[in-house]
N, C-alpha and C. Protein backbone atom coordinates (compact mmCIF):
# COMPACT_ATOMS: atom_id res chain seq x y z
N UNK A 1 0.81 -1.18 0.00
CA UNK A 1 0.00 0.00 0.00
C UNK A 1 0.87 1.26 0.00
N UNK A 2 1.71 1.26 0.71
CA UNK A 2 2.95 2.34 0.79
C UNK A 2 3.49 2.48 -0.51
N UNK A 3 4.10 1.35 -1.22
CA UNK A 3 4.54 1.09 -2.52
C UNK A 3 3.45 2.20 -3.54
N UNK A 4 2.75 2.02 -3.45
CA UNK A 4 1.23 2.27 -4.21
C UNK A 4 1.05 3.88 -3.92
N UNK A 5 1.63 3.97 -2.76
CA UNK A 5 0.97 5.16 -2.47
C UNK A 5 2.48 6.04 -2.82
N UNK A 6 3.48 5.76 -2.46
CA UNK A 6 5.01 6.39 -3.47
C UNK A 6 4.43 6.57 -4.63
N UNK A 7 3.97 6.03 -5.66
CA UNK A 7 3.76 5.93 -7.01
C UNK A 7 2.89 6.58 -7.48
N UNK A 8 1.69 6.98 -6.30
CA UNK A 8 1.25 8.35 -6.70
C UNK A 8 1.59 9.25 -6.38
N UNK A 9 2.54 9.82 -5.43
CA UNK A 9 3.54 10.54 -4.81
C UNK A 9 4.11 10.63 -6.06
N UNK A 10 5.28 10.04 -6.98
CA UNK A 10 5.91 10.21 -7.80
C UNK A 10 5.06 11.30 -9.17
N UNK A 11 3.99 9.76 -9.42
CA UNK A 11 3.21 10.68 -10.73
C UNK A 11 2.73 11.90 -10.22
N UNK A 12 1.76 12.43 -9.16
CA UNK A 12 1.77 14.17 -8.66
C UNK A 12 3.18 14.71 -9.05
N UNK A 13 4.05 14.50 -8.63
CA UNK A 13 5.32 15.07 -8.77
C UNK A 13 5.97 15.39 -10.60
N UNK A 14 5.72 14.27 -10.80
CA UNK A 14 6.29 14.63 -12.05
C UNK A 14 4.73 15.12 -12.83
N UNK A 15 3.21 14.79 -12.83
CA UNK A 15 2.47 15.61 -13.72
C UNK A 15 1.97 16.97 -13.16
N UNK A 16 2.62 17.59 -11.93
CA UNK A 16 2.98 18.64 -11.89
C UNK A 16 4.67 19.72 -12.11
N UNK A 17 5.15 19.15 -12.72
CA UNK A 17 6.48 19.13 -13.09
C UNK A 17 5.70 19.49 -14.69
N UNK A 18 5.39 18.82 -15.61
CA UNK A 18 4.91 18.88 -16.67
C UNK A 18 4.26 20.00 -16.84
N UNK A 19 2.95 19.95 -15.68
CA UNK A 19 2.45 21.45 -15.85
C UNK A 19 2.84 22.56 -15.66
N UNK A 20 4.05 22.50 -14.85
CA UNK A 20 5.32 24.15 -14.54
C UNK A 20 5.67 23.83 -15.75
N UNK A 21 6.27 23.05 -16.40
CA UNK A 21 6.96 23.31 -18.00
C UNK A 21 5.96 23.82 -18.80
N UNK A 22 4.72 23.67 -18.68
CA UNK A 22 3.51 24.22 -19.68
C UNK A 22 3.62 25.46 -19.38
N UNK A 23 3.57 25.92 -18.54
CA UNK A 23 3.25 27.35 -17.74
C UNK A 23 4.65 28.09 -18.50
N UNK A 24 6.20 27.53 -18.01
CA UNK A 24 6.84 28.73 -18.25
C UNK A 24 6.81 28.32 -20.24
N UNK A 25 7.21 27.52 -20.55
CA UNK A 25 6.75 27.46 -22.09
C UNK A 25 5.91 28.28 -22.44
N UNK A 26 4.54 28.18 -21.87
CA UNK A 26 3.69 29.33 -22.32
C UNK A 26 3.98 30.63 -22.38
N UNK A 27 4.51 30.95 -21.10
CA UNK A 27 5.27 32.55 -20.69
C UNK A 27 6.01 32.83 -21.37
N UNK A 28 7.17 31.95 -22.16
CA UNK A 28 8.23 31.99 -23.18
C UNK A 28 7.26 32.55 -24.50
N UNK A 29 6.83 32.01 -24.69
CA UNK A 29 5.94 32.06 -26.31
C UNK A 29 5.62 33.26 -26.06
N UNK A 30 4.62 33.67 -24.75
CA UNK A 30 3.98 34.99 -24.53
C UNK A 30 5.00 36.26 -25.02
N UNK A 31 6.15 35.75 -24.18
CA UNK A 31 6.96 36.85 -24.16
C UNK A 31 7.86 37.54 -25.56
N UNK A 32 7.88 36.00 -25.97
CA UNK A 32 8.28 36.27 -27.77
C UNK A 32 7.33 36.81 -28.10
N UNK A 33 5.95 36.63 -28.28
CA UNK A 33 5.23 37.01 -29.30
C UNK A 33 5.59 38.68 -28.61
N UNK A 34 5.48 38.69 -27.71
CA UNK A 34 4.84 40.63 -27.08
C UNK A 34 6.25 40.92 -27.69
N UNK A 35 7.63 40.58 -27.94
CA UNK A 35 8.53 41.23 -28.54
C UNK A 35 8.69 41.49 -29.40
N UNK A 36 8.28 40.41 -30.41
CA UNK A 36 8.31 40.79 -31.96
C UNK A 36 6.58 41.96 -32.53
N UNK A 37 5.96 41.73 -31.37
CA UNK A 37 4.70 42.83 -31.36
C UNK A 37 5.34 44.51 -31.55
N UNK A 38 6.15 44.52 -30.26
CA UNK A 38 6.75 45.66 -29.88
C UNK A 38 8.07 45.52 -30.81
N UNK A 39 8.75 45.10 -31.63
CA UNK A 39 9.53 45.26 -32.37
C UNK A 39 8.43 45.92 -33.70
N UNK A 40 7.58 45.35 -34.03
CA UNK A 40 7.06 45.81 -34.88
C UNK A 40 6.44 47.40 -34.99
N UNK A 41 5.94 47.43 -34.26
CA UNK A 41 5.38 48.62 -33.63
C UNK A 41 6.34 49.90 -33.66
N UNK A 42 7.52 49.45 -33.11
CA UNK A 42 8.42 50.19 -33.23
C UNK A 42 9.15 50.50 -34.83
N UNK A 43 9.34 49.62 -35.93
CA UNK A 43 9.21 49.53 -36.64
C UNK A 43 8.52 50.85 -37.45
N UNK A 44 6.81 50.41 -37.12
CA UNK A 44 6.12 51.24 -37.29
C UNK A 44 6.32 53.00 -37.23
N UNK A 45 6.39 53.02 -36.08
CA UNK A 45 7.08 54.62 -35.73
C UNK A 45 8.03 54.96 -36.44
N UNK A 46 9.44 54.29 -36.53
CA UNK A 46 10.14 55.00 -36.63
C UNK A 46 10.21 55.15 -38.13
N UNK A 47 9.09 54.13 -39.16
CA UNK A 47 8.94 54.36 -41.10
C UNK A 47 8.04 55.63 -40.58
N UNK A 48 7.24 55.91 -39.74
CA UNK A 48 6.14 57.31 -39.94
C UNK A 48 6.94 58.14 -39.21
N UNK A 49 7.83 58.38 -38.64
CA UNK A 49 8.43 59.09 -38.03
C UNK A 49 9.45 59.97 -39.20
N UNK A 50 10.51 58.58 -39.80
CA UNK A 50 11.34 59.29 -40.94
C UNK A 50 10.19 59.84 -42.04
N UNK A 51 9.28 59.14 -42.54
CA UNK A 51 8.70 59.52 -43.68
C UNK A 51 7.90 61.14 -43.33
N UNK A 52 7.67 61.41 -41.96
CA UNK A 52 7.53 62.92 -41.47
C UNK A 52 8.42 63.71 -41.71
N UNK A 53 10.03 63.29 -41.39
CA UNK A 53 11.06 63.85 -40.76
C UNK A 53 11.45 64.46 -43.03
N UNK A 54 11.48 63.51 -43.91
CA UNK A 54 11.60 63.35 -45.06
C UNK A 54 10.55 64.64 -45.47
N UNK A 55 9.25 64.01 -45.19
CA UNK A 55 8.60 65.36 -45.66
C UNK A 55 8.68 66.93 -45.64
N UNK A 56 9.01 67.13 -43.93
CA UNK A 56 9.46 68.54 -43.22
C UNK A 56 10.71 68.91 -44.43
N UNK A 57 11.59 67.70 -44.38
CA UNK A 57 12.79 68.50 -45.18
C UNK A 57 12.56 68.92 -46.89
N UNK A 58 11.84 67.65 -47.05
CA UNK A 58 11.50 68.47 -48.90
C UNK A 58 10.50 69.67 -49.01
N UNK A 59 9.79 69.78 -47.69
CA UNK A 59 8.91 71.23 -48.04
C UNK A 59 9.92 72.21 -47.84
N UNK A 60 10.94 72.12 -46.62
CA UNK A 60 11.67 73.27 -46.45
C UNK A 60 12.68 73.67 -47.47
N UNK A 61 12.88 72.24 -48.20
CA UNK A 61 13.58 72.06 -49.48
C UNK A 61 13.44 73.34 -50.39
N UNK A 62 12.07 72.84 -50.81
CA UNK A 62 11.38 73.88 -51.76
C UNK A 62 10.65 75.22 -51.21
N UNK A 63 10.59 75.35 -50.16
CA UNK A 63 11.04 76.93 -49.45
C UNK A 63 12.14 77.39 -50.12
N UNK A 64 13.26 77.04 -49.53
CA UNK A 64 14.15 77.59 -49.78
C UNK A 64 14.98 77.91 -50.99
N UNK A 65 14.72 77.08 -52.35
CA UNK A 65 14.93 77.05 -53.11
C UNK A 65 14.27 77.67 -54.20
N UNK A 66 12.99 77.72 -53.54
CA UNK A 66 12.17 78.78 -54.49
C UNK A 66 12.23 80.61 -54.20
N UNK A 67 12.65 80.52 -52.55
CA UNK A 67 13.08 81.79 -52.43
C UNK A 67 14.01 82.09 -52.93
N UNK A 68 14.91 81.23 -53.39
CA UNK A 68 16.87 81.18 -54.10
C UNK A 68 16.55 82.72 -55.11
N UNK A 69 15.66 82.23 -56.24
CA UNK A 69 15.86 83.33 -56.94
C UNK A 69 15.53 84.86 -56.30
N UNK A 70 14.26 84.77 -55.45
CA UNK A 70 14.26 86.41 -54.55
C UNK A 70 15.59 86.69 -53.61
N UNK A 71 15.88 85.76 -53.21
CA UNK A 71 17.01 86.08 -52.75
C UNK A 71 18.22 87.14 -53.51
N UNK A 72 18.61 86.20 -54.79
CA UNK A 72 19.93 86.49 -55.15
C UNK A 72 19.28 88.24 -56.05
N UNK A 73 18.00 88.18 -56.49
CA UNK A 73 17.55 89.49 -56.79
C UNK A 73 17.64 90.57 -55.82
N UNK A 74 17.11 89.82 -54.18
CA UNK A 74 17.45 90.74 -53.46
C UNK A 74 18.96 91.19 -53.28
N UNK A 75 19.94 90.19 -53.46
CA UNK A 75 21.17 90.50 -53.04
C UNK A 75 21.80 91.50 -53.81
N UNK A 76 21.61 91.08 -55.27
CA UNK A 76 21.73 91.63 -56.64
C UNK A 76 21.69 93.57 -56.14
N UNK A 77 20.67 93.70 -55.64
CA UNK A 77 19.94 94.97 -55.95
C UNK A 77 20.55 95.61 -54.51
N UNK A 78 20.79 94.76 -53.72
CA UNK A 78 21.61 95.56 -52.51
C UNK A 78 22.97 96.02 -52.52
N UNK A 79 23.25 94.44 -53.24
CA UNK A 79 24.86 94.94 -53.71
C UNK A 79 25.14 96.22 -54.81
N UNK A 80 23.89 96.55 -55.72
CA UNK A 80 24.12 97.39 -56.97
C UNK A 80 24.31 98.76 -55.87
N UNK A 81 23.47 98.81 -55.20
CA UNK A 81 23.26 100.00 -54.03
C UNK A 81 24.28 100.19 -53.40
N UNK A 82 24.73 99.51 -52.97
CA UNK A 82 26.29 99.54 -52.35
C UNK A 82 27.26 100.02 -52.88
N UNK A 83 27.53 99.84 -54.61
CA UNK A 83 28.47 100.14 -54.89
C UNK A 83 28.31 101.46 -55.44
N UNK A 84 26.95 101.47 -55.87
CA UNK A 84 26.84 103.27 -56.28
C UNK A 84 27.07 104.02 -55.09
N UNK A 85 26.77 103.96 -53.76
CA UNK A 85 27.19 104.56 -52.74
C UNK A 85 28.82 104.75 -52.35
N UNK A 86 29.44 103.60 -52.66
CA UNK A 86 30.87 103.60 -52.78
C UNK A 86 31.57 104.26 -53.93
N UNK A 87 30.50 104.58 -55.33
CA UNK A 87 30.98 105.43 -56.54
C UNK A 87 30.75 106.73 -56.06
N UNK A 88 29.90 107.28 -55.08
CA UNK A 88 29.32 108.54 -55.05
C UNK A 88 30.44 109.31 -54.00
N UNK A 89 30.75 107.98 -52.93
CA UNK A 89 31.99 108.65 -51.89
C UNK A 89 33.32 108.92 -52.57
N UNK A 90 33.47 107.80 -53.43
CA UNK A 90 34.78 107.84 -54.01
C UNK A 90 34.96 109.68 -54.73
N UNK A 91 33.77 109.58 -55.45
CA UNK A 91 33.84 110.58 -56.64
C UNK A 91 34.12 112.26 -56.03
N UNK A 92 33.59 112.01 -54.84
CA UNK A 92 33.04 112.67 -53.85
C UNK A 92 34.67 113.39 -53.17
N UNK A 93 35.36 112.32 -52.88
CA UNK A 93 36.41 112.87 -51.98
C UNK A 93 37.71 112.55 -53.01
N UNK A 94 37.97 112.19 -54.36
CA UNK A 94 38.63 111.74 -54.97
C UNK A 94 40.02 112.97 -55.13
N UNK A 95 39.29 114.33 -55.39
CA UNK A 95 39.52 115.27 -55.49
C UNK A 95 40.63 115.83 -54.38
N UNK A 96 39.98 115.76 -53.04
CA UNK A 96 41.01 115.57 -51.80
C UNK A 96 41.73 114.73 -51.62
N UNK A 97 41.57 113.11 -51.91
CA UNK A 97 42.66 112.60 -51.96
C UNK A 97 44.06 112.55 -53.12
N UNK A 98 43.42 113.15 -54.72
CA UNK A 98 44.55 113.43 -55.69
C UNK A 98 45.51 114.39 -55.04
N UNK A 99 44.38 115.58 -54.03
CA UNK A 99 45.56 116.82 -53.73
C UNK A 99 46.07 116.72 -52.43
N UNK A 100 46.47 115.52 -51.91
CA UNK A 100 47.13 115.03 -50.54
C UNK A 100 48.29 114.61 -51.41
N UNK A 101 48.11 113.48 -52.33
CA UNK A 101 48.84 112.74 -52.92
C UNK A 101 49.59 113.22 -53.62
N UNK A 102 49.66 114.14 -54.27
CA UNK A 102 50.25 115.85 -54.96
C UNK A 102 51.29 116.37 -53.91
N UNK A 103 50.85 116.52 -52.94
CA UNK A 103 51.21 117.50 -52.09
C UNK A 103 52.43 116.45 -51.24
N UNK A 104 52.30 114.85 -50.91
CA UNK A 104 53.48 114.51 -50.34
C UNK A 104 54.16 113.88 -51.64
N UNK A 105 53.93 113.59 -52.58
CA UNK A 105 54.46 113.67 -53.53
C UNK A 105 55.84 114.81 -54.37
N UNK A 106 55.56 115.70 -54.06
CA UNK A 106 55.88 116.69 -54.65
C UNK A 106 56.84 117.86 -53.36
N UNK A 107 55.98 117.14 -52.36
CA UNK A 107 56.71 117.88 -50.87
C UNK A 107 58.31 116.87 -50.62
N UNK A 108 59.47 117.39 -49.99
CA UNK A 108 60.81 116.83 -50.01
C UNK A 108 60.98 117.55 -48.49
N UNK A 109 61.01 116.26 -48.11
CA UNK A 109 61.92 116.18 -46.38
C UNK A 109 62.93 116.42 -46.36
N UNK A 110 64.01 117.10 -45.86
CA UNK A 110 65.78 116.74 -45.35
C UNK A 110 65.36 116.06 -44.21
């Protein structure tokens, strides 16, 4: 009877042994699947994330490139301004500087 009764002692033992292997097996699988879930997911984000990040830059793209030509018109027309202002000083004081340049020119130190 003892004999008999070990032997269900044993089988409890080992067909609960079986069922902890079901359990963490299961938990294993669980835990794969929730990773490759969250791999995916992540995945996810980061194609809508660049394909945002892609967009922002080709609009600012074509901002900026379409301003290119106001730009260089603007620059064009600042720089023309500039230099007539630099023709008007020149022309302006040219006169005083020929008769400086005259004058140590033509002047002799001992």
């Amino acid at each position: 009877m003892e004999a008999n009764r070990g032997q269900n002692g044993i089988q409890l033992l080992l067909a609960a042994e079986q069922e902890a292997q079901h359990i963490v097996n299961a938990a294993r699988n669980a835990k794969m699947t929730r990773l490759k879930q969250a791999k995916e997911e992540a995945d996810k984000e980061i194609t809508q994330f660049r394909a945002q990040m892609e967009a922002e830059f080709q609009r600012k793209l074509a901002e900026s490139s379409g301003d290119s030509g106001a730009n260089v018109k603007r620059l064009e027309q600042e720089t023309e301004a500039k230099i007539g202002h630099l023709k008007t000083q020149a022309s302006r004081i040219s006169r005083d500087v020929v008769q400086m340049l005259l004058k140590h020119v033509t002047t002799v130190k001992n």
